[in-house]
Protein backbone atom coordinates (compact mmCIF):
# COMPACT_ATOMS: atom_id res chain seq x y z
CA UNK A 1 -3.14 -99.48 53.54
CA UNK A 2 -2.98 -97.33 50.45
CA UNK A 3 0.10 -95.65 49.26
CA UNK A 4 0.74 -92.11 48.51
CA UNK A 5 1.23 -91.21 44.65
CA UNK A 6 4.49 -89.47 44.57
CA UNK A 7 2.48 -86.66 42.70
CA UNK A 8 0.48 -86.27 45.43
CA UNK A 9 2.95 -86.01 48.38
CA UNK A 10 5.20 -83.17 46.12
CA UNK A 11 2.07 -80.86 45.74
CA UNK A 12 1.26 -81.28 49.67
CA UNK A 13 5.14 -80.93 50.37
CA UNK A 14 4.81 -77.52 48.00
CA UNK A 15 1.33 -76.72 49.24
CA UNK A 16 2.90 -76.49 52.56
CA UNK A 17 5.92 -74.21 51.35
CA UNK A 18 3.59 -71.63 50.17
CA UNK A 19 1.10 -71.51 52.91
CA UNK A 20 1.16 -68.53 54.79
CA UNK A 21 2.71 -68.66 58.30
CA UNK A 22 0.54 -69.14 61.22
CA UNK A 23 1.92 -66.44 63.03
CA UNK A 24 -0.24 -64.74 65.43
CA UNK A 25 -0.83 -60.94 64.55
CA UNK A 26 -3.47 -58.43 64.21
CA UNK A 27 -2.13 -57.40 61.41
CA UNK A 28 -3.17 -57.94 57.78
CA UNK A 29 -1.87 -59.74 55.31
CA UNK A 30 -1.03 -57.05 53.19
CA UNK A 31 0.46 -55.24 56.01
CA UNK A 32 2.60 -58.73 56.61
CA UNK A 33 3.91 -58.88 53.23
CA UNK A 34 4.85 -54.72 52.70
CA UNK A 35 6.42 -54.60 56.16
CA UNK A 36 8.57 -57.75 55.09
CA UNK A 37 9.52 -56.65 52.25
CA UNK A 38 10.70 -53.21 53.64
CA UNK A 39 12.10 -55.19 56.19
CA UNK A 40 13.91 -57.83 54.11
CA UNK A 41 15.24 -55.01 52.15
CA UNK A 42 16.98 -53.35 55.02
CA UNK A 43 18.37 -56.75 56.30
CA UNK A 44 19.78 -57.45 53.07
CA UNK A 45 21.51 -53.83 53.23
CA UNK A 46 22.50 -54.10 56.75
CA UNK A 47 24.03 -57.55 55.86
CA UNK A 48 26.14 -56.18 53.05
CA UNK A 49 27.21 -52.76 55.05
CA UNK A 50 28.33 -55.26 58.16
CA UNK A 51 30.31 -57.05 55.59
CA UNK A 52 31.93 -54.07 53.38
CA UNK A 53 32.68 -52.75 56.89
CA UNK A 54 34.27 -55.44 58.18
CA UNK A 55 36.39 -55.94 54.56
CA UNK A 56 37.56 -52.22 54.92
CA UNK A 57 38.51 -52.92 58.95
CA UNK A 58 40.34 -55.91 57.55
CA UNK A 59 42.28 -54.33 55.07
CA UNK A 60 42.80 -50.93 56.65
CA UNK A 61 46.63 -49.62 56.50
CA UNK A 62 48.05 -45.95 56.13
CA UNK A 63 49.27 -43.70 59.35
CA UNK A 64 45.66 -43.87 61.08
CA UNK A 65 45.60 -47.33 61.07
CA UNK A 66 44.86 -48.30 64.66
CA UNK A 67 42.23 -45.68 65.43
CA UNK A 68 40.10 -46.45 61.73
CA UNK A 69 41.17 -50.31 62.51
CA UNK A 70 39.16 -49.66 66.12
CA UNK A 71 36.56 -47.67 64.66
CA UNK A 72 35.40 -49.99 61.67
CA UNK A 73 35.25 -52.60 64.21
CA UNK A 74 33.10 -50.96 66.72
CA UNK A 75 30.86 -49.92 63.74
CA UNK A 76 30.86 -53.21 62.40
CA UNK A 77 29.61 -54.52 65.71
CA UNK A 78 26.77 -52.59 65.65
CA UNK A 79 25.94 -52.89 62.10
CA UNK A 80 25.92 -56.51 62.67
CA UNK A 81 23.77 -56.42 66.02
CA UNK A 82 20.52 -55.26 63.85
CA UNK A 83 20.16 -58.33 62.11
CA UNK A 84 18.71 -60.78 64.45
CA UNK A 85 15.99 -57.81 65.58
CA UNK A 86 15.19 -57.20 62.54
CA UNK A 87 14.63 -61.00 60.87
CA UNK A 88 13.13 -61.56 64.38
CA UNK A 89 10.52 -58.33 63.59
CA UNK A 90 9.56 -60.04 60.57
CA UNK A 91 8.81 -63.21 61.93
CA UNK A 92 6.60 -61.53 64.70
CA UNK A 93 4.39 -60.11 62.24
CA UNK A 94 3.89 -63.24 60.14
CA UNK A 95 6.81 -62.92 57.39
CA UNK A 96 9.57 -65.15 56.33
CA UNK A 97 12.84 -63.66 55.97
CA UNK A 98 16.49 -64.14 54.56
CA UNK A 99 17.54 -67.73 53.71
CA UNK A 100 21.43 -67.36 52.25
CA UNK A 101 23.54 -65.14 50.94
CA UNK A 102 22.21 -65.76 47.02
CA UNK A 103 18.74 -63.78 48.68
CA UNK A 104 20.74 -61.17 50.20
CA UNK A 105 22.72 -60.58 46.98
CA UNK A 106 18.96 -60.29 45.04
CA UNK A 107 17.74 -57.63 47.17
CA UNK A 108 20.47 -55.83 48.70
CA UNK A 109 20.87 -52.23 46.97
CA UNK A 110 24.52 -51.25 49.16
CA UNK A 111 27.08 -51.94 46.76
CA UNK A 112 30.19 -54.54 47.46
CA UNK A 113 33.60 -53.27 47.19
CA UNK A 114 35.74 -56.31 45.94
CA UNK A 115 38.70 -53.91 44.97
CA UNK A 116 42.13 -55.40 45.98
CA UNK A 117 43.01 -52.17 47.47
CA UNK A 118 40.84 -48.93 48.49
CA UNK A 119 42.71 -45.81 50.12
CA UNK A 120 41.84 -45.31 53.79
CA UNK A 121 40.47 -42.07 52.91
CA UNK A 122 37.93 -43.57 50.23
CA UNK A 123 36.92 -47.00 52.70
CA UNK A 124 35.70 -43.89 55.28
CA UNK A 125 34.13 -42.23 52.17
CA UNK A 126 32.24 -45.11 50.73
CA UNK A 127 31.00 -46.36 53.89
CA UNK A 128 30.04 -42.68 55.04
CA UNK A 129 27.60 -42.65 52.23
CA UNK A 130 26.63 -46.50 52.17
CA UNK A 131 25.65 -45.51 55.68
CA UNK A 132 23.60 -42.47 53.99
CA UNK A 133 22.27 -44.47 51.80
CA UNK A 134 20.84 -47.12 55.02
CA UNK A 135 19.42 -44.16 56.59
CA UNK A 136 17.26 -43.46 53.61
CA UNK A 137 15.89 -46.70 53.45
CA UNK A 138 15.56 -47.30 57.34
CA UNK A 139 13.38 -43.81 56.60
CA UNK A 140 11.66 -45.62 53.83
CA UNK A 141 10.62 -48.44 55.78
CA UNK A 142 9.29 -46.74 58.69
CA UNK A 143 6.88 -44.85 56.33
CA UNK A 144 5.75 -48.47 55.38
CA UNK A 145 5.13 -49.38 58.93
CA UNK A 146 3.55 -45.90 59.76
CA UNK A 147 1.26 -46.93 56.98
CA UNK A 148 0.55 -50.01 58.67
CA UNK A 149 0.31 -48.33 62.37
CA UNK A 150 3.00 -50.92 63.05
CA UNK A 151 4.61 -49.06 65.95
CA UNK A 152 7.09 -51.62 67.21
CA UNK A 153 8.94 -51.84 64.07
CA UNK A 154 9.04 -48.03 63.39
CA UNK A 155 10.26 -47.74 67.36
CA UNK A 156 13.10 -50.27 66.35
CA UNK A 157 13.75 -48.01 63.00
CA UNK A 158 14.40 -45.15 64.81
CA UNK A 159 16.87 -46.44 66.86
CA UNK A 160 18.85 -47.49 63.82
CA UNK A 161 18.26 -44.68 61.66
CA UNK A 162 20.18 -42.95 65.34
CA UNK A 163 22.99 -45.07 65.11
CA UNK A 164 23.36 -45.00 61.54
CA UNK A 165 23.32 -41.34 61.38
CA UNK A 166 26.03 -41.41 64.25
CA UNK A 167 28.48 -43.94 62.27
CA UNK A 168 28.00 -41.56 59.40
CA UNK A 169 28.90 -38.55 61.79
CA UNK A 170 31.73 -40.67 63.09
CA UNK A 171 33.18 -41.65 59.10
CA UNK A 172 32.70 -37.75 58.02
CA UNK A 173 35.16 -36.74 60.83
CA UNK A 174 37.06 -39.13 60.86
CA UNK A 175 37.36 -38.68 56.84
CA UNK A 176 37.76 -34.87 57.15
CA UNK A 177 41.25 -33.37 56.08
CA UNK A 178 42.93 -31.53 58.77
CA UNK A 179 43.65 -27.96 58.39
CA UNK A 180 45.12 -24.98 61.11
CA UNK A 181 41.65 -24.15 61.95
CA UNK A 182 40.07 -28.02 62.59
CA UNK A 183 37.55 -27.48 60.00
């Protein structure tokens, strides 16, 4: 029985790394990798919103502190409850997705807040436009999958692109000064 060189059994082990995944799909491989990538993109940005959202419900204080407290964590919820659909969606048509939070950091393009303290007012800001910001690229990435005639992704981006508009109605009145005439 012959041995293995060592040499040998690392450029399988590789070989076997970078091998495309056997996924069953009709679509191409091109399509696979653009689709991903949009995709990745917007997990990496929905991780880091779910996060900043859930650091700005955790440090919320000020008069309005039980009603933003509630509503951070209802939107945090939801931000969170896109990211297994949309690793899954990635998956389905043949990608590979997120690994750790070093690859989110590389590709996501929401900033962090790591301030020791943010007013109330400017938490509701910031996320108002990081959630701006999400819709853009949800909007971005259907146009990939539209490309593609991937419908069941671009049917899952509208959905989100929805409820991210809603959060960001949500954070603009919540954020809104308060004057004798409600406007």
């Amino acid at each position: 029985m012959k041995k293995k060189s060592t040499t040998t059994t690392a450029r399988s082990a590789r070989e076997r790394r970078q091998a495309p995944l056997g996924t069953p799909t009709d679509l191409e491989a091109k399509a696979t990798r653009d689709i991903g990538a949009a995709m990745n993109g917007i997990l990496a940005d929905v991780f880091a919103l779910y996060l900043k959202t859930k650091n700005f419900h955790w440090h919320m204080s000020g008069p309005h502190f039980h009603d933003y407290h509630v509503l951070l964590d209802e939107q945090s919820d939801q931000i969170y409850a896109m990211t297994d659909p949309i690793a899954e969606r990635v998956r389905k048509v043949g990608g590979t997705t997120l690994r750790s939070i070093g690859h989110i950091a590389r590709l996501q393009r929401i900033a962090d807040n790591n301030a020791d303290y943010v007013e109330p007012s400017d938490m509701l800001a910031e996320l108002r436009e990081d959630n701006k910001t999400l819709a853009t690229r949800l909007r971005e990435a259907h146009n990939v999958c539209d490309e593609y005639r991937d419908i069941a992704t671009a049917s899952l981006i509208e959905v989100w692109i929805d409820e991210t508009e809603r959060r960001t109605w949500f954070l603009f009145e919540a954020g809104r000064p308060q004057d004798a005439t409600g406007r």
